[in-house]
N, C-alpha and C. Protein backbone atom coordinates (compact mmCIF):
# COMPACT_ATOMS: atom_id res chain seq x y z
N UNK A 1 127.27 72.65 97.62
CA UNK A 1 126.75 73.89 98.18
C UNK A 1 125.85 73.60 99.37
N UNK A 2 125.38 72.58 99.38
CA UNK A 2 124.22 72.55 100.40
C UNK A 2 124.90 71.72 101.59
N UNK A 3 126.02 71.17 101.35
CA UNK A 3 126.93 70.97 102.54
C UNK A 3 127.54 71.81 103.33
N UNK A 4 127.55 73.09 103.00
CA UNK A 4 127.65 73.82 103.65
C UNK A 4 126.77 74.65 104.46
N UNK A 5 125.66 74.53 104.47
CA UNK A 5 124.30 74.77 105.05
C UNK A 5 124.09 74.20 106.06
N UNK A 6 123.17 74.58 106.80
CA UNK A 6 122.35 73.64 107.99
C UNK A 6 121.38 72.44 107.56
N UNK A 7 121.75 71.38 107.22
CA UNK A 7 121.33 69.98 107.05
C UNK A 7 119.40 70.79 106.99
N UNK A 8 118.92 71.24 108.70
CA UNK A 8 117.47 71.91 108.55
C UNK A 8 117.17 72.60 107.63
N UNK A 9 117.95 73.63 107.14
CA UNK A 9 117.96 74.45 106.41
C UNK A 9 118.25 74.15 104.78
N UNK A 10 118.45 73.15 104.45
CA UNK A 10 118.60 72.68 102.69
C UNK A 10 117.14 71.89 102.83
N UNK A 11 116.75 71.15 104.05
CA UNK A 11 115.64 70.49 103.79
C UNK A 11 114.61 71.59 103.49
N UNK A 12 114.35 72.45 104.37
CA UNK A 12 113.60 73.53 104.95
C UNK A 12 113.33 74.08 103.30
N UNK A 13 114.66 74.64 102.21
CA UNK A 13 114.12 74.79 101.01
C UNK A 13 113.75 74.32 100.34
N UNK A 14 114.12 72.71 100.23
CA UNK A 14 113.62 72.16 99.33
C UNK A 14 112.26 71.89 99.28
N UNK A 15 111.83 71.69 100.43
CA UNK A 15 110.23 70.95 100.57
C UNK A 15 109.64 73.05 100.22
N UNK A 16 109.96 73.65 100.82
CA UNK A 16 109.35 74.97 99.80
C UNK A 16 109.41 75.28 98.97
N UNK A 17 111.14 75.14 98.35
CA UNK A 17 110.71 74.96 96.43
C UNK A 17 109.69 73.67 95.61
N UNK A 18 109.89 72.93 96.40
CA UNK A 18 108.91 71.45 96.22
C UNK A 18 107.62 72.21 95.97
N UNK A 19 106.93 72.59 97.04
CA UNK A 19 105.37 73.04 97.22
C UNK A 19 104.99 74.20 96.01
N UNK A 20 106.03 75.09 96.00
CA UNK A 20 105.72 76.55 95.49
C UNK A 20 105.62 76.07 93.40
N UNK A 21 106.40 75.12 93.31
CA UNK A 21 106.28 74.37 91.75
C UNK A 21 105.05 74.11 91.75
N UNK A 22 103.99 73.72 92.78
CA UNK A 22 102.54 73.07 92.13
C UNK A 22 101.64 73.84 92.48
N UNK A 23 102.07 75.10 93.62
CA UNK A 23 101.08 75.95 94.00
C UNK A 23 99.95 76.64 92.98
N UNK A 24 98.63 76.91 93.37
CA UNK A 24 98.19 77.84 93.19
C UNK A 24 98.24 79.29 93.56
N UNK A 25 97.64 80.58 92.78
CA UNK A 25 97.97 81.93 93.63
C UNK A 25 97.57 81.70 94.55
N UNK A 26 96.52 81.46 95.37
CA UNK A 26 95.61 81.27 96.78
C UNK A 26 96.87 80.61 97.60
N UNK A 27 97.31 79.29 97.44
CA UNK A 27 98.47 78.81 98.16
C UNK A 27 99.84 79.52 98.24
N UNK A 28 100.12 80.26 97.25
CA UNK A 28 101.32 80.77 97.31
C UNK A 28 101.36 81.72 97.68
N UNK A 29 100.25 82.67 98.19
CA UNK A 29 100.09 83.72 99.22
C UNK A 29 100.12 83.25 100.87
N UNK A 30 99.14 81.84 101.08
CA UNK A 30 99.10 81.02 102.14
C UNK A 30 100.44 81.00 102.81
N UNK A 31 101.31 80.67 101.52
CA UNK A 31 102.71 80.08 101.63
C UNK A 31 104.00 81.46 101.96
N UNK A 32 103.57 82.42 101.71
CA UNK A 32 103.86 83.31 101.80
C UNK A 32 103.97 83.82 103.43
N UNK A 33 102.72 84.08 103.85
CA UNK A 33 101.98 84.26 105.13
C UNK A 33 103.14 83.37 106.16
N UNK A 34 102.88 82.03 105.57
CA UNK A 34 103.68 81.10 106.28
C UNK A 34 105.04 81.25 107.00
N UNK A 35 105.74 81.84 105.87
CA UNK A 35 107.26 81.70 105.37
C UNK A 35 107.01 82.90 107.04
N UNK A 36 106.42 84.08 106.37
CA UNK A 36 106.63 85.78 107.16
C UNK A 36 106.41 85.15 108.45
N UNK A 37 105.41 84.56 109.08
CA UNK A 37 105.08 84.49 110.58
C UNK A 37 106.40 83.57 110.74
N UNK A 38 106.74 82.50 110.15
CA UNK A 38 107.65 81.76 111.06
C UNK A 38 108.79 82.62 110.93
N UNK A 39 109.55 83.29 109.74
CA UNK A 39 110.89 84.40 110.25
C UNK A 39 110.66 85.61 111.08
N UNK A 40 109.17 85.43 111.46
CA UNK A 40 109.22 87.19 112.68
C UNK A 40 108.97 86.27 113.76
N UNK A 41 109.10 84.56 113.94
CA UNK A 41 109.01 83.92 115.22
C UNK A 41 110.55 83.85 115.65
N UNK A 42 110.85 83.24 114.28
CA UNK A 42 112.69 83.27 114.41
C UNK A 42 113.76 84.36 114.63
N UNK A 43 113.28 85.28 114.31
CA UNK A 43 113.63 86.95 114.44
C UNK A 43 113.30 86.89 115.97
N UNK A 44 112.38 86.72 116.80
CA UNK A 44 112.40 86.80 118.43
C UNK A 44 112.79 85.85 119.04
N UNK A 45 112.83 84.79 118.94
CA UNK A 45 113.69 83.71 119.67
C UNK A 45 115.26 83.93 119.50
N UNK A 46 115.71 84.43 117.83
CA UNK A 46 117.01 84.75 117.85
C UNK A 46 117.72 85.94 118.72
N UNK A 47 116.50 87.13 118.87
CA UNK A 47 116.94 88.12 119.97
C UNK A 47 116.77 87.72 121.07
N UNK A 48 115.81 86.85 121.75
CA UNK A 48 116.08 86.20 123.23
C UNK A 48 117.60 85.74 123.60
N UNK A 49 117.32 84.79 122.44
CA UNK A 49 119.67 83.82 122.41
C UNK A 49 120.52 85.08 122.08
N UNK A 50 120.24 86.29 122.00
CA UNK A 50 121.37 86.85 121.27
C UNK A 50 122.21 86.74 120.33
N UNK A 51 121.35 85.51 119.36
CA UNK A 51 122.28 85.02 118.11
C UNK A 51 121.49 86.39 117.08
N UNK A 52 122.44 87.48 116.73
CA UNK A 52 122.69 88.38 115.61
C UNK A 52 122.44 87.74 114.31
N UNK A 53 123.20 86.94 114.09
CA UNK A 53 123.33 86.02 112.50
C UNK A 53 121.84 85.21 112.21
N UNK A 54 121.77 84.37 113.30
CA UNK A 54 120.64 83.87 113.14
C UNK A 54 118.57 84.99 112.71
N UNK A 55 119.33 86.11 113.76
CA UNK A 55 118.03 87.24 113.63
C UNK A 55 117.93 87.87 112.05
N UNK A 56 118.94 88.29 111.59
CA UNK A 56 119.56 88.61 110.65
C UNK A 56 118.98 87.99 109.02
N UNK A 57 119.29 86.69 109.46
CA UNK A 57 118.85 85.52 108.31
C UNK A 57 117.03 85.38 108.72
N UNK A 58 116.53 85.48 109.48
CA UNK A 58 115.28 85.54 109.63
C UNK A 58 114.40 86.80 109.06
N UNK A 59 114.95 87.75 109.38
CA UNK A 59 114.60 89.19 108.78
C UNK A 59 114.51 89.75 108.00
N UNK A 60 115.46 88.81 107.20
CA UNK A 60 115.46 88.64 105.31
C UNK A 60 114.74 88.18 104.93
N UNK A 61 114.77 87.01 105.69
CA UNK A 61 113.03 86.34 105.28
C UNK A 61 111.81 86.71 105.01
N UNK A 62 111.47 87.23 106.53
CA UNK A 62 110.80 88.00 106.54
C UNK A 62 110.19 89.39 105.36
N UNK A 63 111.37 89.96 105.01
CA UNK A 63 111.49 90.72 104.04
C UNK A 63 111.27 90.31 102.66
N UNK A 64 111.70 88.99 102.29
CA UNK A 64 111.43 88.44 100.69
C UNK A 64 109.96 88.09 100.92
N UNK A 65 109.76 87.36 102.14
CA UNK A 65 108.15 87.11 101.96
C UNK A 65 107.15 88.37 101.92
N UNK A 66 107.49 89.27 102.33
CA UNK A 66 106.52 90.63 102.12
C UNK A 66 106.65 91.54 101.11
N UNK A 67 107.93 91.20 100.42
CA UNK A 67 108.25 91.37 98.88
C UNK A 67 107.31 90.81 98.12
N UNK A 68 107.45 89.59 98.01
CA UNK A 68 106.40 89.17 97.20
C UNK A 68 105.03 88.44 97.48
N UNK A 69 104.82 89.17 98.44
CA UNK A 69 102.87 89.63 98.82
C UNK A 69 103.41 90.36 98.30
N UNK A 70 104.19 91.95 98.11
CA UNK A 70 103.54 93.29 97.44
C UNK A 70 103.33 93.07 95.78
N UNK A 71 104.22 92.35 95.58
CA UNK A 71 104.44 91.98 93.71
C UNK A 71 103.22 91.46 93.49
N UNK A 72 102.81 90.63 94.79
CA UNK A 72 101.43 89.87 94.27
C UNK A 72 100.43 90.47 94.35
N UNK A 73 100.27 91.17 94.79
CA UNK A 73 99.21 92.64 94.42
C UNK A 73 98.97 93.23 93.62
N UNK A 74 97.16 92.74 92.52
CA UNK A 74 97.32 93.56 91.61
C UNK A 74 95.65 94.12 91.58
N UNK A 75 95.79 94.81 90.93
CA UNK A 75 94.34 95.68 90.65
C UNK A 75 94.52 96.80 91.39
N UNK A 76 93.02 97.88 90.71
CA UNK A 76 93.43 99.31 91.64
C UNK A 76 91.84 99.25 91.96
N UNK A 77 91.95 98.21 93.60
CA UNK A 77 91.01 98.45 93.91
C UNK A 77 90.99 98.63 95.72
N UNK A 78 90.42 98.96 96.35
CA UNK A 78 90.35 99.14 97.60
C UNK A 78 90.84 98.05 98.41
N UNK A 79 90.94 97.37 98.05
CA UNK A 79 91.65 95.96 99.02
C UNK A 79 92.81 95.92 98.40
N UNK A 80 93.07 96.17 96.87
CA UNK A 80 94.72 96.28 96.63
C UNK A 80 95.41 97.56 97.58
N UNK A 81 94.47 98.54 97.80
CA UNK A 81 95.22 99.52 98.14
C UNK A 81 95.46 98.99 99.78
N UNK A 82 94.22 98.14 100.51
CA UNK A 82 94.42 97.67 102.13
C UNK A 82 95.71 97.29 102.23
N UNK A 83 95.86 95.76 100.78
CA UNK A 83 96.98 94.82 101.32
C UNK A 83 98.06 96.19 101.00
N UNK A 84 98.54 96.49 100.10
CA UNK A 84 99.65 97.59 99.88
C UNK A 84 99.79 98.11 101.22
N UNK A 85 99.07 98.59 101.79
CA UNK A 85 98.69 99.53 103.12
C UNK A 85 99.35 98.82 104.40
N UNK A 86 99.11 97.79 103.90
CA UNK A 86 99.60 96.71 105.55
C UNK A 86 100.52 96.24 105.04
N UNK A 87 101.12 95.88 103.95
CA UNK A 87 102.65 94.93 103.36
C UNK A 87 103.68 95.77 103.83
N UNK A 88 103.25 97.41 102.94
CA UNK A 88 104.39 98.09 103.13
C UNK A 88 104.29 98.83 105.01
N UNK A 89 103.87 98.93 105.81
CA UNK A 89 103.52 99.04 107.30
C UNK A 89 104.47 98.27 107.93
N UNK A 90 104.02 96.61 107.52
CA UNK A 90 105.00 95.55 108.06
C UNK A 90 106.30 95.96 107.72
N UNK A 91 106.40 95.85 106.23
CA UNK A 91 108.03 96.24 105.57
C UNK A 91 108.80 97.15 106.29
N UNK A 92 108.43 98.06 106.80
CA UNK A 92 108.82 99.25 107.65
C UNK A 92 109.13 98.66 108.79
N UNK A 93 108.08 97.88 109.75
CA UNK A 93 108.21 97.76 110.78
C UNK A 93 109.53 96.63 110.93
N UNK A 94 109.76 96.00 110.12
CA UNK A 94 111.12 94.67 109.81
C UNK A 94 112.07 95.30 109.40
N UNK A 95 111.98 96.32 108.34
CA UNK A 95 113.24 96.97 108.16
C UNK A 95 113.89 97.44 109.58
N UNK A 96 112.87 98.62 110.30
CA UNK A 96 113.29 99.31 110.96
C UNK A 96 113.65 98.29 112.37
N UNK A 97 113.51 97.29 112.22
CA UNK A 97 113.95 96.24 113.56
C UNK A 97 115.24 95.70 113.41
N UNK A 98 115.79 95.49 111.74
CA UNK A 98 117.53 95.59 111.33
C UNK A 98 118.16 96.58 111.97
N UNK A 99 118.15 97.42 112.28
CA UNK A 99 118.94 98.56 113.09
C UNK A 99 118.93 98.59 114.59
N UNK A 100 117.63 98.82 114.84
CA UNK A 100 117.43 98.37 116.38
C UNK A 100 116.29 97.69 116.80
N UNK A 101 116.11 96.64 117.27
CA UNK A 101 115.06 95.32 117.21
C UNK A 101 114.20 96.00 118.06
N UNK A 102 113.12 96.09 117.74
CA UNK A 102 111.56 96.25 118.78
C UNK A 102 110.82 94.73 118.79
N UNK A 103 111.02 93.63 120.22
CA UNK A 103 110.43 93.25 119.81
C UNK A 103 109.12 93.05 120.34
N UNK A 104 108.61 94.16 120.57
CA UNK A 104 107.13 94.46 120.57
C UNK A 104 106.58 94.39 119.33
N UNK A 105 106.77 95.14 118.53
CA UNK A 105 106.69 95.35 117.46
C UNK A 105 106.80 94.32 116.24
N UNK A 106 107.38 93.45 116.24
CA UNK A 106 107.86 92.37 116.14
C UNK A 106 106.41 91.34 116.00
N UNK A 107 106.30 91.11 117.83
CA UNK A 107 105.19 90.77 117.78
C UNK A 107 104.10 90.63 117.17
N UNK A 108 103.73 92.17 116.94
CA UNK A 108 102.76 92.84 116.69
C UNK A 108 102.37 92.28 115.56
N UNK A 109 103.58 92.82 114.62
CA UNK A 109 103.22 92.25 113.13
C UNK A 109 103.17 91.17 113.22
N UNK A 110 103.61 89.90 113.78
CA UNK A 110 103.66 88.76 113.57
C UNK A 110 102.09 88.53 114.01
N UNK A 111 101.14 88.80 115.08
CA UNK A 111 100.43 88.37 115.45
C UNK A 111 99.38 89.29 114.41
N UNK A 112 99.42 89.97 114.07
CA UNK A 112 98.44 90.36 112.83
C UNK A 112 98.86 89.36 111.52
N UNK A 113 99.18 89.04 111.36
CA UNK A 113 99.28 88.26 110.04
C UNK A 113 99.22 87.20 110.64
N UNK A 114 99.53 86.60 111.89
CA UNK A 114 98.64 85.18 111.97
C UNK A 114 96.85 85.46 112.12
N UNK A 115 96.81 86.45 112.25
CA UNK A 115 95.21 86.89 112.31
C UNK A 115 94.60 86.96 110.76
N UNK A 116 95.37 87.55 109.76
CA UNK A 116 94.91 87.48 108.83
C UNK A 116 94.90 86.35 107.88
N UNK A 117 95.75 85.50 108.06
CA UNK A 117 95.89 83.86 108.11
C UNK A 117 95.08 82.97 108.41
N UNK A 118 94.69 83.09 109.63
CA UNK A 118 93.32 82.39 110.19
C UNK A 118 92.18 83.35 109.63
N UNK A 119 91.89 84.17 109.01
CA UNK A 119 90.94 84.75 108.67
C UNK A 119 90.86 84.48 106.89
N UNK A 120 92.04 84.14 106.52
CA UNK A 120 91.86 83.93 104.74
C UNK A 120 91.55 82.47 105.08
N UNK A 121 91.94 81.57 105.43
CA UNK A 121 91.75 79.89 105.84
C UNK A 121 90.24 79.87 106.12
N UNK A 122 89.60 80.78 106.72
CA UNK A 122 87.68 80.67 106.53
C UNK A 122 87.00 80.62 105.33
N UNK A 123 87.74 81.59 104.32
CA UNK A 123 87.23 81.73 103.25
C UNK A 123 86.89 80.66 102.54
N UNK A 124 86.02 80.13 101.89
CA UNK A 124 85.67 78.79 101.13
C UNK A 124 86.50 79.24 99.89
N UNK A 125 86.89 77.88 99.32
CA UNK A 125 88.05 77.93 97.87
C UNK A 125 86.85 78.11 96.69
């Protein structure tokens, strides 16, 4: 199965199924963050090349990683309701770029969640 893959791309999972087996929640949100900014980087470089397939497979990405930030959301408290507030925002904004790509928008989200990335990485463990 994995011969049929992109050689990058079997490595690319394994070393993330690798990590996500020893993670903590704190890391596996990190890891999360991670996954989303690099498929909304790959999602705009793939619309620069005009590779469809490649945007496509990024956007999914994108999408499972903001899947589960929302799953990982729990309590009913004012910051559950923020992250909810901004997961499902993004979710929208990636869905609605499958149909017709904004990539302003694109951006956007991508560069807010590297903001909020560098802003959870301050936090002391």
């Amino acid at each position: 199965m994995l011969s049929q893959r992109n050689p990058g791309e079997a490595y690319r999972r394994v070393d993330f199924d690798a990590r996500i087996s020893g993670a903590n929640p704190r890391e596996l949100v990190r890891m999360c963050y991670e996954q989303l900014i690099s498929a909304l980087g790959g999602a705009q470089l793939a619309q620069t090349r005009g590779d469809n397939q490649m945007k496509s497979k990024a956007l999914t990405r994108a999408i499972s990683a903001l899947t589960a930030l929302q799953m990982g959301v729990s309590g009913d408290t004012s910051m559950a309701d923020a992250l909810l507030h901004i997961y499902t925002a993004a979710r929208r904004a990636v869905l609605d770029s499958v149909l017709s790509f904004d990539a302003e928008t694109i951006a956007q989200v991508r560069q807010d969640f590297i903001d909020i990335a560098e802003s959870i990485s301050q936090i002391p463990h």
